[in-house]
C-alpha atoms as a PDB file:
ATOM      1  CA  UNK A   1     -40.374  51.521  19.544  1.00  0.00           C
ATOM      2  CA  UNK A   2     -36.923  51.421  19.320  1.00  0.00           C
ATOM      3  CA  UNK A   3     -34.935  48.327  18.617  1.00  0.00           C
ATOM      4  CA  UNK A   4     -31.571  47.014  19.726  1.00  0.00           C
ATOM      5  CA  UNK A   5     -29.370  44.034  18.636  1.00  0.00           C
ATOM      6  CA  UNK A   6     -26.033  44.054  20.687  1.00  0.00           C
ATOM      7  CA  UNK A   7     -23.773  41.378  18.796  1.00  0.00           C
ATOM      8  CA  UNK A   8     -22.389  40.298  21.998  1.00  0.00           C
ATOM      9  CA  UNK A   9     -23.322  39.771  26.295  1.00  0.00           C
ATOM     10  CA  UNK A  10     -21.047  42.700  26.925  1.00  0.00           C
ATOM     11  CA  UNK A  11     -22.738  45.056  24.837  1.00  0.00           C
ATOM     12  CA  UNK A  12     -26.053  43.206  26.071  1.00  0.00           C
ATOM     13  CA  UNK A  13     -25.618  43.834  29.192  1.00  0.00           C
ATOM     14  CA  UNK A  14     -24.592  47.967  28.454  1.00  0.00           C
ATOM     15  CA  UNK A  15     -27.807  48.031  26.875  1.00  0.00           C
ATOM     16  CA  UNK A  16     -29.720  46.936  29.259  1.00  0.00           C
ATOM     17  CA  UNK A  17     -27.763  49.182  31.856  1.00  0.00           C
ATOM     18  CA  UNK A  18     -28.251  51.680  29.631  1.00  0.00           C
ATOM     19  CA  UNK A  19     -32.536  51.189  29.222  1.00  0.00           C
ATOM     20  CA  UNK A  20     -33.128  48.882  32.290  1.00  0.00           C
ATOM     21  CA  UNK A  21     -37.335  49.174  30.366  1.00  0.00           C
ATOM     22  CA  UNK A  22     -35.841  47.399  27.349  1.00  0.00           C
ATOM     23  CA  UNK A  23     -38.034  44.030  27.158  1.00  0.00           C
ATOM     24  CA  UNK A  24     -35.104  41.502  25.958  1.00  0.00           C
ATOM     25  CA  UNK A  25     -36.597  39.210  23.173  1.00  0.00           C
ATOM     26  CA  UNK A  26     -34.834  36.317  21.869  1.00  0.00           C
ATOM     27  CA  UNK A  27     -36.840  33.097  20.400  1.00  0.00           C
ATOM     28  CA  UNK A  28     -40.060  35.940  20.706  1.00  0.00           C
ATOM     29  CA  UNK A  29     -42.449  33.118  21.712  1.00  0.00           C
ATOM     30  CA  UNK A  30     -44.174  34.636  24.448  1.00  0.00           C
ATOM     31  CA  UNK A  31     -43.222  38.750  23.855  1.00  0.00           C
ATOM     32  CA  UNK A  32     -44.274  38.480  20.242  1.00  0.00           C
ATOM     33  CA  UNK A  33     -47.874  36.837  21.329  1.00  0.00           C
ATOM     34  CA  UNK A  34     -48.034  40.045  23.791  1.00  0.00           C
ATOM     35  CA  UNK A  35     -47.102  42.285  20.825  1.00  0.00           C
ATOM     36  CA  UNK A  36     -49.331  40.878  18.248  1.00  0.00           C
ATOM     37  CA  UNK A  37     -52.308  40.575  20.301  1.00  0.00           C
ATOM     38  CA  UNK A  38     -51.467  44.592  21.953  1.00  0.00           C
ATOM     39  CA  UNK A  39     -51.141  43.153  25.680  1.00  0.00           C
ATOM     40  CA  UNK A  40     -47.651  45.040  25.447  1.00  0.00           C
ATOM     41  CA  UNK A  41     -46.415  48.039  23.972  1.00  0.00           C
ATOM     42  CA  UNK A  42     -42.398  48.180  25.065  1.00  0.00           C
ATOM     43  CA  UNK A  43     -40.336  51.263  24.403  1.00  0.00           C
ATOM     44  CA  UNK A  44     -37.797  49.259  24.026  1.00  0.00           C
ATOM     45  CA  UNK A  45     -36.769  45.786  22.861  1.00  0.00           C
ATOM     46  CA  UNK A  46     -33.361  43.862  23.565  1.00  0.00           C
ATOM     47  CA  UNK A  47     -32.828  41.507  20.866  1.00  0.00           C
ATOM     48  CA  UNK A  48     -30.273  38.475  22.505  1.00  0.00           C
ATOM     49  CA  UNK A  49     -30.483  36.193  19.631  1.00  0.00           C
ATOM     50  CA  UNK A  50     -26.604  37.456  17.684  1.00  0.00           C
ATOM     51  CA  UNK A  51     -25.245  36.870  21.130  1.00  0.00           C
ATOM     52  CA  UNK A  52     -23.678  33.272  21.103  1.00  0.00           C
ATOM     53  CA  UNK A  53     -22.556  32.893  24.129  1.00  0.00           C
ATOM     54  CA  UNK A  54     -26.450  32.721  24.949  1.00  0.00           C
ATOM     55  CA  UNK A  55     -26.557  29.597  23.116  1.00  0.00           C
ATOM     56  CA  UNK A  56     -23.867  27.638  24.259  1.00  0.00           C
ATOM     57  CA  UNK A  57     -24.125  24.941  27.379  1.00  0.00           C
ATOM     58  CA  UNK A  58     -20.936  23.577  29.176  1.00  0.00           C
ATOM     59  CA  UNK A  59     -20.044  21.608  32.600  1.00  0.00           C
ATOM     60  CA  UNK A  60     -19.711  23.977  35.566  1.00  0.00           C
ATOM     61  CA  UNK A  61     -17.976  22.023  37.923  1.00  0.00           C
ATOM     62  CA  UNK A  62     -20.625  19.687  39.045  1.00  0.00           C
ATOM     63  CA  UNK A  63     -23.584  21.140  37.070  1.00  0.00           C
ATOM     64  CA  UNK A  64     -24.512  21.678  33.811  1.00  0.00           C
ATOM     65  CA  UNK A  65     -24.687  25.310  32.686  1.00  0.00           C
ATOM     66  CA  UNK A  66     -27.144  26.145  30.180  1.00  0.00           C
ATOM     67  CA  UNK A  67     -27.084  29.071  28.168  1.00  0.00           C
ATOM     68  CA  UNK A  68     -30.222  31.175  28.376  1.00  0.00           C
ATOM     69  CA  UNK A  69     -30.555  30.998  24.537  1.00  0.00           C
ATOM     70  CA  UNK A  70     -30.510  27.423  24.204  1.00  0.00           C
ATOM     71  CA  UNK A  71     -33.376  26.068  22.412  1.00  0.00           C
ATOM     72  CA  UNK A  72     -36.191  23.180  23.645  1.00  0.00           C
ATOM     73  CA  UNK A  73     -35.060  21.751  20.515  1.00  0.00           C
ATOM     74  CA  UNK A  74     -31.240  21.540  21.953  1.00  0.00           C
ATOM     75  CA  UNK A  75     -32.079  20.147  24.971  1.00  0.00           C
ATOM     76  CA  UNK A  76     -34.062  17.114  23.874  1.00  0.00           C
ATOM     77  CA  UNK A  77     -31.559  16.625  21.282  1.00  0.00           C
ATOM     78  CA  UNK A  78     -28.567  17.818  23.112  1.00  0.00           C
ATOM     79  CA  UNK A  79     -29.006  17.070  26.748  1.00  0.00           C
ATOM     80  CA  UNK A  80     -32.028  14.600  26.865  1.00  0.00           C
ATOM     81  CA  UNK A  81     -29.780  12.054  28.863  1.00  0.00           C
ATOM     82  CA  UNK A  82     -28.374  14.371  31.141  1.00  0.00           C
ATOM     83  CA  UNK A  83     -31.544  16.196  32.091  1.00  0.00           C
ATOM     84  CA  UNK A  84     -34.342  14.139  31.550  1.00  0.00           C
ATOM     85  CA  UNK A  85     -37.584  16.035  33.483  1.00  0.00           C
ATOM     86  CA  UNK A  86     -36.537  19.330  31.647  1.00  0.00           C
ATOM     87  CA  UNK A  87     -36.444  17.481  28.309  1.00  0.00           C
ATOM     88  CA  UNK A  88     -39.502  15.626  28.851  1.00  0.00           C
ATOM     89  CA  UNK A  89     -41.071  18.930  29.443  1.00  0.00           C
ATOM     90  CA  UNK A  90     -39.692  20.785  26.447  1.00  0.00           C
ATOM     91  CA  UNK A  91     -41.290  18.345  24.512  1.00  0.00           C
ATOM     92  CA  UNK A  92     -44.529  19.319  25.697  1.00  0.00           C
ATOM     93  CA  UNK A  93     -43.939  22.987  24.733  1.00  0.00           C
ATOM     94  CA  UNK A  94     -46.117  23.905  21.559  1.00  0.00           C
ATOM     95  CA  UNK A  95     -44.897  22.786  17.916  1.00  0.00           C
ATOM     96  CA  UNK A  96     -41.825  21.839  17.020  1.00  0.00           C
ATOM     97  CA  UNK A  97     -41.537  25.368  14.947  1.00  0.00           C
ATOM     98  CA  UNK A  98     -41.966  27.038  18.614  1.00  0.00           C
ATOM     99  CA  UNK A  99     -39.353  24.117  20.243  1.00  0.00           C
ATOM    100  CA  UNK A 100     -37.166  25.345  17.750  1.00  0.00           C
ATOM    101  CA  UNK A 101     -37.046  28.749  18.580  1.00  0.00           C
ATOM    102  CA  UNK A 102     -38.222  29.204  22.439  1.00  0.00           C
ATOM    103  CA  UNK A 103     -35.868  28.762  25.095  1.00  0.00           C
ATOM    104  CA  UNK A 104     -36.012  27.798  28.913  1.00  0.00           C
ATOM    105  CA  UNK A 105     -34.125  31.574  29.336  1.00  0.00           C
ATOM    106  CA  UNK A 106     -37.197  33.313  27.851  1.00  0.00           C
ATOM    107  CA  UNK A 107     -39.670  30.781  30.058  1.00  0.00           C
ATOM    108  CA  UNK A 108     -37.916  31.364  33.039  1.00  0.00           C
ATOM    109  CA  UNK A 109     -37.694  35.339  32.069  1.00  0.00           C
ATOM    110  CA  UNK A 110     -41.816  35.432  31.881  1.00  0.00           C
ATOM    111  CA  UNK A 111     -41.894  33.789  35.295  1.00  0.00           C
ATOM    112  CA  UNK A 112     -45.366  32.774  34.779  1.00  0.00           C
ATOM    113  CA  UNK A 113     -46.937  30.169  37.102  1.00  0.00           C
ATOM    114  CA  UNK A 114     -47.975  27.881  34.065  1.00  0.00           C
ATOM    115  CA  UNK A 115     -44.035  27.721  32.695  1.00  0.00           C
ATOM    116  CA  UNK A 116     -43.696  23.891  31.281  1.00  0.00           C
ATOM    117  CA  UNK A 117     -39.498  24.578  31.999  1.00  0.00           C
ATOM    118  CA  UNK A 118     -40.090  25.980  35.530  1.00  0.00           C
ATOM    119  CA  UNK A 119     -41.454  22.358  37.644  1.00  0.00           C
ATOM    120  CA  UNK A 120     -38.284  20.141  36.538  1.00  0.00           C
ATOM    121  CA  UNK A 121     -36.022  22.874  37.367  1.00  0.00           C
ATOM    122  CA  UNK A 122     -37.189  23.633  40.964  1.00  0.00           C
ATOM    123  CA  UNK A 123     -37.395  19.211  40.819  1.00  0.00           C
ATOM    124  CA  UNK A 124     -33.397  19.256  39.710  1.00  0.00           C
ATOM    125  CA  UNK A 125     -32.345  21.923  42.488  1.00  0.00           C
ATOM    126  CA  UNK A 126     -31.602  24.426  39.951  1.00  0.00           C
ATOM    127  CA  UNK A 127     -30.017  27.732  39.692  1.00  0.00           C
ATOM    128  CA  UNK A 128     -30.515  31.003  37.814  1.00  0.00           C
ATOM    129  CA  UNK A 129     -27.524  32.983  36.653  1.00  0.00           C
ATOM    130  CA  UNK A 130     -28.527  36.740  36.496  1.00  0.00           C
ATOM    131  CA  UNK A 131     -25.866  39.228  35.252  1.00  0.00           C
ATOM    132  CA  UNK A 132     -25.615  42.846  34.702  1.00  0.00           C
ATOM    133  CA  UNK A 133     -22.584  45.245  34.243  1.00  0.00           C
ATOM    134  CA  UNK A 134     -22.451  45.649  38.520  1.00  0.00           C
ATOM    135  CA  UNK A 135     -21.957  41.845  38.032  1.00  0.00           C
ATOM    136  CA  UNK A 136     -23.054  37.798  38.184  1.00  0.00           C
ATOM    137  CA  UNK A 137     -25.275  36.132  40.815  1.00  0.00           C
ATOM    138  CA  UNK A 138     -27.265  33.264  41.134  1.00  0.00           C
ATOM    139  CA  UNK A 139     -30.255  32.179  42.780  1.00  0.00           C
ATOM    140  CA  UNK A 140     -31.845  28.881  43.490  1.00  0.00           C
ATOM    141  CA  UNK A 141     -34.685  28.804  41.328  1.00  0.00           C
ATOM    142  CA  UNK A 142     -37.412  28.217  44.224  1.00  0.00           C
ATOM    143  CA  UNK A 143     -36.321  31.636  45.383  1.00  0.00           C
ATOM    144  CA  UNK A 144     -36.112  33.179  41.809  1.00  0.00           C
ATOM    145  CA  UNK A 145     -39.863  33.531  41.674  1.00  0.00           C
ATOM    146  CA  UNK A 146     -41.888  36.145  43.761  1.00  0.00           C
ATOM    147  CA  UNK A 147     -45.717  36.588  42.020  1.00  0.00           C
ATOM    148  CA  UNK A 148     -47.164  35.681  39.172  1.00  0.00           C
ATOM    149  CA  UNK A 149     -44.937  36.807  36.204  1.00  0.00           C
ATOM    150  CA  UNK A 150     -42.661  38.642  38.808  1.00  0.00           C
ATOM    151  CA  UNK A 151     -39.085  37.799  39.792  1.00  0.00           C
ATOM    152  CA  UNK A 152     -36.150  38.988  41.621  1.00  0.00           C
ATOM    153  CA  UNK A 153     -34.295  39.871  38.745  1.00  0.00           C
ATOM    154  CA  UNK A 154     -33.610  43.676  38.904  1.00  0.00           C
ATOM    155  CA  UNK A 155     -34.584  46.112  35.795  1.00  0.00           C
ATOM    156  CA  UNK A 156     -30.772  46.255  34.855  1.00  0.00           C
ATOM    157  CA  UNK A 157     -30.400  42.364  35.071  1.00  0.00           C
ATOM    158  CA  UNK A 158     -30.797  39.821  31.867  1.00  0.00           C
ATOM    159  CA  UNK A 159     -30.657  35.899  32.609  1.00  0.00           C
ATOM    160  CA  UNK A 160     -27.580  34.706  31.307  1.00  0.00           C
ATOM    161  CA  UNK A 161     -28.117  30.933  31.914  1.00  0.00           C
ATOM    162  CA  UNK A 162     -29.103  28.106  34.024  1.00  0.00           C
ATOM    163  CA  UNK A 163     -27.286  25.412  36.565  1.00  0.00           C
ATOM    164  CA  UNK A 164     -28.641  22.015  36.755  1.00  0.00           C
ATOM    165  CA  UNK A 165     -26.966  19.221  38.287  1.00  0.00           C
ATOM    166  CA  UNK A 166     -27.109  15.814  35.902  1.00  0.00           C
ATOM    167  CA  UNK A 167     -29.699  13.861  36.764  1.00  0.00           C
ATOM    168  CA  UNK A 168     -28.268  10.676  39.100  1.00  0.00           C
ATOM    169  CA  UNK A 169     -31.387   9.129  39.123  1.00  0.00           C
ATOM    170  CA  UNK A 170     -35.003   8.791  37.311  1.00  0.00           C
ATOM    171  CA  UNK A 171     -36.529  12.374  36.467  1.00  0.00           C
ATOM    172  CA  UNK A 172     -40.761  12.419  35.098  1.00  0.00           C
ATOM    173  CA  UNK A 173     -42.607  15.149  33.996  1.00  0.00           C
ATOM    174  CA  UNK A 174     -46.501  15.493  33.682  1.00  0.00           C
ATOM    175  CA  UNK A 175     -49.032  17.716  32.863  1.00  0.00           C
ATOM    176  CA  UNK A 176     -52.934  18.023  32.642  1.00  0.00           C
ATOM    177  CA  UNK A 177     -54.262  20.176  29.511  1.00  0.00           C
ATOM    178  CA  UNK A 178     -56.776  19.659  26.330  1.00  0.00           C
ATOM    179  CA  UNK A 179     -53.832  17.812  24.506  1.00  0.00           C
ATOM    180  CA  UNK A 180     -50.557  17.180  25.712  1.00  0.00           C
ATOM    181  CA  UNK A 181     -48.835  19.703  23.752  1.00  0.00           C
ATOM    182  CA  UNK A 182     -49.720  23.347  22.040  1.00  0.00           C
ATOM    183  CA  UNK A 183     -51.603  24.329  25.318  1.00  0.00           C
ATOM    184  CA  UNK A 184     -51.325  26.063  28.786  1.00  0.00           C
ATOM    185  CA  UNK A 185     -51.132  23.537  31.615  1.00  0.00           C
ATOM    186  CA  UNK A 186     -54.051  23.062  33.622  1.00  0.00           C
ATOM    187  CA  UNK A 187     -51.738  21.952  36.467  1.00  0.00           C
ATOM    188  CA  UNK A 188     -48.216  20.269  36.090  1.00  0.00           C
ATOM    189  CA  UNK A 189     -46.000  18.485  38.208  1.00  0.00           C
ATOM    190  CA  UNK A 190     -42.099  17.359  37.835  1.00  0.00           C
ATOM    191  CA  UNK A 191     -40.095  14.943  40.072  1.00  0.00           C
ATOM    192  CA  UNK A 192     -36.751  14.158  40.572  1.00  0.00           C
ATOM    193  CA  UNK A 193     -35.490  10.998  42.482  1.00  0.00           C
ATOM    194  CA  UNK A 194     -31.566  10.679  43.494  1.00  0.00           C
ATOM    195  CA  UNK A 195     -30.803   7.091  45.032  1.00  0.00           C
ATOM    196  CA  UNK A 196     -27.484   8.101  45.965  1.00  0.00           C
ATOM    197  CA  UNK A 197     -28.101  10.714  48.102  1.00  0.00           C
ATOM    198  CA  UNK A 198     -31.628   9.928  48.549  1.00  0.00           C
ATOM    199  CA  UNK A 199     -32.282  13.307  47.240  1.00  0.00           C
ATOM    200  CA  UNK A 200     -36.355  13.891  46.291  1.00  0.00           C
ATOM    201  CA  UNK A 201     -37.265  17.106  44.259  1.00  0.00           C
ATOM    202  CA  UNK A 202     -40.884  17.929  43.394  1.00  0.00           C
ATOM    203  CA  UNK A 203     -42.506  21.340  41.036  1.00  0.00           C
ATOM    204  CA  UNK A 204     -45.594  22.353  40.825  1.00  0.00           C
ATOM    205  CA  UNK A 205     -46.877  24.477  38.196  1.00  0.00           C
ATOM    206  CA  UNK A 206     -49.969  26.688  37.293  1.00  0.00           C
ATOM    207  CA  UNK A 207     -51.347  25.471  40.769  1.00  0.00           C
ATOM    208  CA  UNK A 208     -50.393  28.739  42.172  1.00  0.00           C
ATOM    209  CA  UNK A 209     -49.211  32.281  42.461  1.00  0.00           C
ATOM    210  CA  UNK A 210     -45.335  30.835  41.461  1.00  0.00           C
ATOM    211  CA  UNK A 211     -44.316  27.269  40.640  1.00  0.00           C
ATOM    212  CA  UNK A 212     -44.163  25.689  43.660  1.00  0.00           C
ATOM    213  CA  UNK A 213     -42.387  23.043  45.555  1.00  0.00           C
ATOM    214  CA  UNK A 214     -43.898  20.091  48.087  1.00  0.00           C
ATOM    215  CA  UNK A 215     -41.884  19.974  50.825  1.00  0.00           C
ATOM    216  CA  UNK A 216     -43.441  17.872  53.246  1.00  0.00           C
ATOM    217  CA  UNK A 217     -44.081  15.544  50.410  1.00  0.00           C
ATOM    218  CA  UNK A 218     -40.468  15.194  49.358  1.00  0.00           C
ATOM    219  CA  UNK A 219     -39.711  14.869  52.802  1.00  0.00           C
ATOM    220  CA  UNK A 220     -42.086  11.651  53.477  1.00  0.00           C
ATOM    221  CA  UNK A 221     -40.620  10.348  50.146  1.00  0.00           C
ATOM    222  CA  UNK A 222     -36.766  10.540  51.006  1.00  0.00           C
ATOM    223  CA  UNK A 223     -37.574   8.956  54.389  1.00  0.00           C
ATOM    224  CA  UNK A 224     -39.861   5.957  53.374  1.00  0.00           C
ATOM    225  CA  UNK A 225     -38.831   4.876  50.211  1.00  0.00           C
ATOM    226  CA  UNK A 226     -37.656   1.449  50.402  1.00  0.00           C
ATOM    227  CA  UNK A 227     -34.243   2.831  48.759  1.00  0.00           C
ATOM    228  CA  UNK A 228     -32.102  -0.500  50.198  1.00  0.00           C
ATOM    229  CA  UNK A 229     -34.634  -2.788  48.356  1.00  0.00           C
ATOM    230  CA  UNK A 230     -36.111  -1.482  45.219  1.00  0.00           C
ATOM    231  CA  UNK A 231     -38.718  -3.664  45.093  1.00  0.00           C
ATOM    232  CA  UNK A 232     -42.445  -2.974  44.762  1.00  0.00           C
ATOM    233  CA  UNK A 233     -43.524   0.798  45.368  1.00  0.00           C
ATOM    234  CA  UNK A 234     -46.020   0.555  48.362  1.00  0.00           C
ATOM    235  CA  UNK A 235     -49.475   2.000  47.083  1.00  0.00           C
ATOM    236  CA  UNK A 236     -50.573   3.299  50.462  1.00  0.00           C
ATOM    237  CA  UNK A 237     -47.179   5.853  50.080  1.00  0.00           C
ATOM    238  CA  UNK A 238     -47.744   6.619  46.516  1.00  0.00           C
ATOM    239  CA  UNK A 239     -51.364   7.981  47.939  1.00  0.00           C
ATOM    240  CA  UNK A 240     -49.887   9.860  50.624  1.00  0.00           C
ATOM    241  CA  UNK A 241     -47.644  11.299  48.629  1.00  0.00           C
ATOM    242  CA  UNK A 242     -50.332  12.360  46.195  1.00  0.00           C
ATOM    243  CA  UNK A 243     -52.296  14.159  48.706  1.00  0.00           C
ATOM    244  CA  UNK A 244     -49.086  16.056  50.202  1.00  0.00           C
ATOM    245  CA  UNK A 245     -48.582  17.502  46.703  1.00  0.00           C
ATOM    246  CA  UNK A 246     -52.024  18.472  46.161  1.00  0.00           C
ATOM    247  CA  UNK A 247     -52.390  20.112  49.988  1.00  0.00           C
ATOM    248  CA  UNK A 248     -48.540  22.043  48.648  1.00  0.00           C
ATOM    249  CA  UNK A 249     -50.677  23.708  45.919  1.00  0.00           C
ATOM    250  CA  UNK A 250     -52.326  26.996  46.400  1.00  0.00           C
ATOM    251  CA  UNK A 251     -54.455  27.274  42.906  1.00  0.00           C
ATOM    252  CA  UNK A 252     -57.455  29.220  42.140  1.00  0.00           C
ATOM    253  CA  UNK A 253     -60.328  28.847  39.719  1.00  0.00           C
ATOM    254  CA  UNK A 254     -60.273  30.169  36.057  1.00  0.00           C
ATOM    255  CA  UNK A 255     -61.265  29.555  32.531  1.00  0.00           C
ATOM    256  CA  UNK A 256     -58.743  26.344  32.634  1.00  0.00           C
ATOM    257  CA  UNK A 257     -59.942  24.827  35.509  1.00  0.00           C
ATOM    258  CA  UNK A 258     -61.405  24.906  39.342  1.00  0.00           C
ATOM    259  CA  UNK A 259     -58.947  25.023  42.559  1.00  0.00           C
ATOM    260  CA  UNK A 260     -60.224  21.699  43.163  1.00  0.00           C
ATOM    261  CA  UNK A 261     -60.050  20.649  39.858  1.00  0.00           C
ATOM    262  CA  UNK A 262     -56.162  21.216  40.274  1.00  0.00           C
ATOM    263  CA  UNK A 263     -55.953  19.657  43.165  1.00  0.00           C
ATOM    264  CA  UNK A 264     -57.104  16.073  42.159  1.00  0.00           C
ATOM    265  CA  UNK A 265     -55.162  16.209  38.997  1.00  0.00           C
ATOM    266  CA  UNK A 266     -52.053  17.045  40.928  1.00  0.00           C
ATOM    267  CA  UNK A 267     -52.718  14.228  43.113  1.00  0.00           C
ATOM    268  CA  UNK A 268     -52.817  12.025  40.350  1.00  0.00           C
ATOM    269  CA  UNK A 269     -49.721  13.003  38.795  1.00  0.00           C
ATOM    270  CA  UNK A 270     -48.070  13.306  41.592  1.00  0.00           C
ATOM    271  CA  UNK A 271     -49.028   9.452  41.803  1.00  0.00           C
ATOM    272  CA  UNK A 272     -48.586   8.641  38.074  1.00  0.00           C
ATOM    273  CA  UNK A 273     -45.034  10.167  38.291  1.00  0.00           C
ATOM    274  CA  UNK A 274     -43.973   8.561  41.143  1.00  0.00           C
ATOM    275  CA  UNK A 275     -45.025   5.070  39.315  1.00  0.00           C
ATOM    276  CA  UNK A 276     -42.767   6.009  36.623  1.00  0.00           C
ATOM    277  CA  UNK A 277     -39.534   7.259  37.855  1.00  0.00           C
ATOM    278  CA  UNK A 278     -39.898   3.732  40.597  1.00  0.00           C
ATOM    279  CA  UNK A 279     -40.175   1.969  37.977  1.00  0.00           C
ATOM    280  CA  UNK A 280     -37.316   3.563  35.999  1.00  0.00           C
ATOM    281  CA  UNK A 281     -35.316   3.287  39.058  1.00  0.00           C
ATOM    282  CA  UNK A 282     -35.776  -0.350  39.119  1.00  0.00           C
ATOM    283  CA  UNK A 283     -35.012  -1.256  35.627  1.00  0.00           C
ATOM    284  CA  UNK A 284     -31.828   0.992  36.789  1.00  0.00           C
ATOM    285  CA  UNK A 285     -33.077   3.676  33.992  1.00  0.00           C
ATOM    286  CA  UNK A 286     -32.113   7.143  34.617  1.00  0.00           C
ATOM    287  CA  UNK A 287     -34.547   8.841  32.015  1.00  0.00           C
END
C-alpha cells in the first residue's frame, strides 16, 4: 500500500490526478473500520489531514462554507448557532474521541444511506464543493448522491467543502437506534423550517438506497402552516405530514430493522420534529 500526505490542496489535488484509486483518508473513522476489519484493501491512500485549508470554514456570500476537514467537534462548538440540524446531528455521531476526529467531508465522501451529516444537509438546501486540477463545481446535495455508497464525484475529484445557508429559522434532528449515539441509525429524519421565506426542508436517512428528501410533504407543510399566526400546531397536519414522510421512504428490511419498521418510526419523527422546531419557532428560537 502506498501512502501519500500532500502538505497542501494543490498538491492534493495532483495526487489524486495523479492516482484517481487513491482512497483519501482524513479523520479515518469510517476507512480505518474498512481497513481493520479487511472490507478494503486500497492501493493507495490520500492522507488530507496536513492540508489546512480543509479545516477552515468562512462566509461565502450568503452561505456558510465548510471545509471538508472540519471536525463534528467544530461544528457543535463552532457553528452550533448557525447550523443547528447539522450540529444536533454531529452530536449523535459516536464518542466524543470519534467527534473529534470525523468530519461531515469524510461522511459525505462514504455516501452511505445511514450518514447522521447527510439528512440536515439535504434539510438546509446544501451544496457540495468537488474540486480537481480540471477545476471546482458544486452540486446540490440531493443530487450528489446516486446508490448506496455511490456519488457523482468523479475518480479524480476530492470534496473540498460544503455550502449551507444559516439557518433563519428552527432546524431538529432525530434518529431511531439502540442508544442515541455510538450506533447506525435505524432510520433518521432532519427538518428545516424558514418563516421568512416559508422555506420547508426535510432528509431522510437509512430509509433508502440514498438519503432522501419528502417532497410532497414539505410541500403540504409550506402551504398550511399557519405561518401569519404561530399559534397552536394543528395535530391533524402534524399526522399528515408524518405519513407523507414515511410514504417518501423507500427502505428495505435488514439486521437493523423491517421496511415497515422504518416506516412508522419515520412517521413518528417526522411528527416529533415537527413538534419541536413549532415550538422553537414560537418561543422565536432558532436552534
Amino acid at each position: 500500500m502506498e501512502f501519500l500526505a500532500p502538505a497542501s490542496f494543490t498538491d492534493a489535488l495532483a495526487a489524486k490526478a495523479a492516482y484517481p484509486e487513491a482512497v483519501p483518508i482524513c479523520g479515518g473513522t469510517d476507512v480505518m473500520v474498512e481497513l481493520n476489519f479487511d472490507r478494503r484493501r486500497p492501493g493507495v491512500l490520500l492522507d488530507l489531514s496536513r492540508v489546512d485549508a480543509l479545516a477552515q470554514w468562512s462566509c461565502d456570500g450568503e452561505l456558510i462554507r465548510v471545509g471538508a476537514g472540519v471536525t463534528y467537534r467544530r461544528i457543535i462548538d463552532e457553528l452550533g448557532r448557525a447550523l443547528p440540524g447539522l450540529a444536533l446531528a454531529a452530536r449523535t455521531v459516536g464518542s466524543p474521541q470519534i467527534r473529534n476526529r470525523g468530519t461531515v467531508g469524510g461522511n459525505l465522501g462514504s455516501a452511505s444511506p445511514a450518514g447522521d451529516a447527510h439528512p440536515p444537509l439535504l434539510a438546509a438546501g446544501a451544496l457540495v464543493e468537488l474540486a480537481s486540477v480540471r477545476g471546482t463545481r458544486r452540486v446540490p446535495v440531493a443530487e450528489f448522491f446516486t446508490g448506496p455508497k455511490r456519488s457523482v464525484r468523479a475518480p479524480d475529484e476530492l470534496i473540498a467543502a460544503f455550502l449551507v445557508p444559516p439557518a433563519r429559522g428552527p432546524q431538529q434532528f432525530a434518529k431511531v437506534g439502540t442508544r442515541n449515539a455510538m450506533v447506525i441509525a435505524v432510520c433518521s429524519f432532519g427538518l428545516a423550517l424558514d418563516p421568512v421565506t416559508r422555506r420547508v426542508g426535510t432528509g431522510i436517512g437509512s430509509a433508502g438506497p440514498t438519503p432522501l428528501r419528502a417532497g410532497a410533504a414539505e410541500d403540504l407543510l409550506a402551504a398550511d402552516l399557519p405561518w401569519d399566526d404561530v399559534g397552536a400546531l394543528p395535530e391533524s397536519l402534524a399526522r399528515r405530514f408524518g405519513d407523507l414522510v414515511a410514504a417518501a421512504a423507500s427502505p428495505i428490511d435488514d439486521v437493523r430493522g423491517t421496511a415497515a419498521y422504518r416506516r412508522h418510526a419515520l412517521a413518528v419523527l417526522a411528527r416529533r420534529t415537527l413538534h419541536w422546531a413549532w415550538r422553537d419557532l414560537r418561543e422565536g428560537d432558532r436552534g
